[in-house]
Protein backbone atom coordinates (compact mmCIF):
# COMPACT_ATOMS: atom_id res chain seq x y z
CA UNK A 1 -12.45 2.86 -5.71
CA UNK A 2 -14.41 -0.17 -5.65
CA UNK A 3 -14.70 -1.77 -1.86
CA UNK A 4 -15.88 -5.15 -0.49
CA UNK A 5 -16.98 -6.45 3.24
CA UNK A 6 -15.02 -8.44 5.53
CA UNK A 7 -15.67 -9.71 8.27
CA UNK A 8 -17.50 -6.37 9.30
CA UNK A 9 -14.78 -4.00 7.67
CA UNK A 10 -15.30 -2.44 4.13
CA UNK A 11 -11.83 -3.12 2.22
CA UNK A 12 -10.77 -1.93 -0.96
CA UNK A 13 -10.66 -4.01 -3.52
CA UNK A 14 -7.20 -3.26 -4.84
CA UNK A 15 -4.62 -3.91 -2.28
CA UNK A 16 -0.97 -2.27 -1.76
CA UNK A 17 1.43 -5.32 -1.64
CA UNK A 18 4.38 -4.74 0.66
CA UNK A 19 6.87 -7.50 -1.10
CA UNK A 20 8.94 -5.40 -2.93
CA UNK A 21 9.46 -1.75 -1.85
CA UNK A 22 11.72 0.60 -3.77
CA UNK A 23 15.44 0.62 -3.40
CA UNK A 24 18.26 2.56 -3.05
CA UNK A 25 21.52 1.41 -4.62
CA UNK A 26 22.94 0.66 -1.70
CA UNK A 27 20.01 -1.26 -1.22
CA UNK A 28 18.68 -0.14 2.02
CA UNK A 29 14.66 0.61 1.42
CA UNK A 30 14.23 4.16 -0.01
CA UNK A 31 11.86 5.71 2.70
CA UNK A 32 11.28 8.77 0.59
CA UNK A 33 9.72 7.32 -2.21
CA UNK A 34 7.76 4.23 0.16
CA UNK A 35 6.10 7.41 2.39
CA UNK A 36 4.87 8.99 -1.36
CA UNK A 37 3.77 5.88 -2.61
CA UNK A 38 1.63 5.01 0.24
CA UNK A 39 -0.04 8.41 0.81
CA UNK A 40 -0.46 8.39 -3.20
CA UNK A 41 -2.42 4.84 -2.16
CA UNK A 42 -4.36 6.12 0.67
CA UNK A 43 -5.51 9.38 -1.16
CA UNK A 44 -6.71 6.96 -4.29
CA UNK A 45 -9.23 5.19 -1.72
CA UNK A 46 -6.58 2.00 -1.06
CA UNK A 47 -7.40 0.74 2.27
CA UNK A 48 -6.12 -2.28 2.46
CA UNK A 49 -2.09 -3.38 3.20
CA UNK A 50 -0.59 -6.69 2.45
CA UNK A 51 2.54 -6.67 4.85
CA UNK A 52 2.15 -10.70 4.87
């Protein structure tokens, strides 16, 4: 993973946008697959979270 500086932090420089999560059908967000997806994220070296 490839990081940057801001502002005093060290941030990855590829992101995890937050805009569209997975779905059920019904749907309501599927919490299942969002908690895999993000540890999959974190354990890749993604440190940084757009939840703008």
């Amino acid at each position: 993973m490839l990081y940057n500086e801001f502002q005093g932090e060290t941030l990855s420089r590829l992101g995890f946008g937050t805009m569209r999560l997975p779905q059920k059908e019904d749907k309501s967000i599927d919490e299942g697959q969002l908690r895999e997806m993000v540890a999959r994220a974190i354990e890749a070296g993604v440190n940084y979270f757009d939840t703008a």
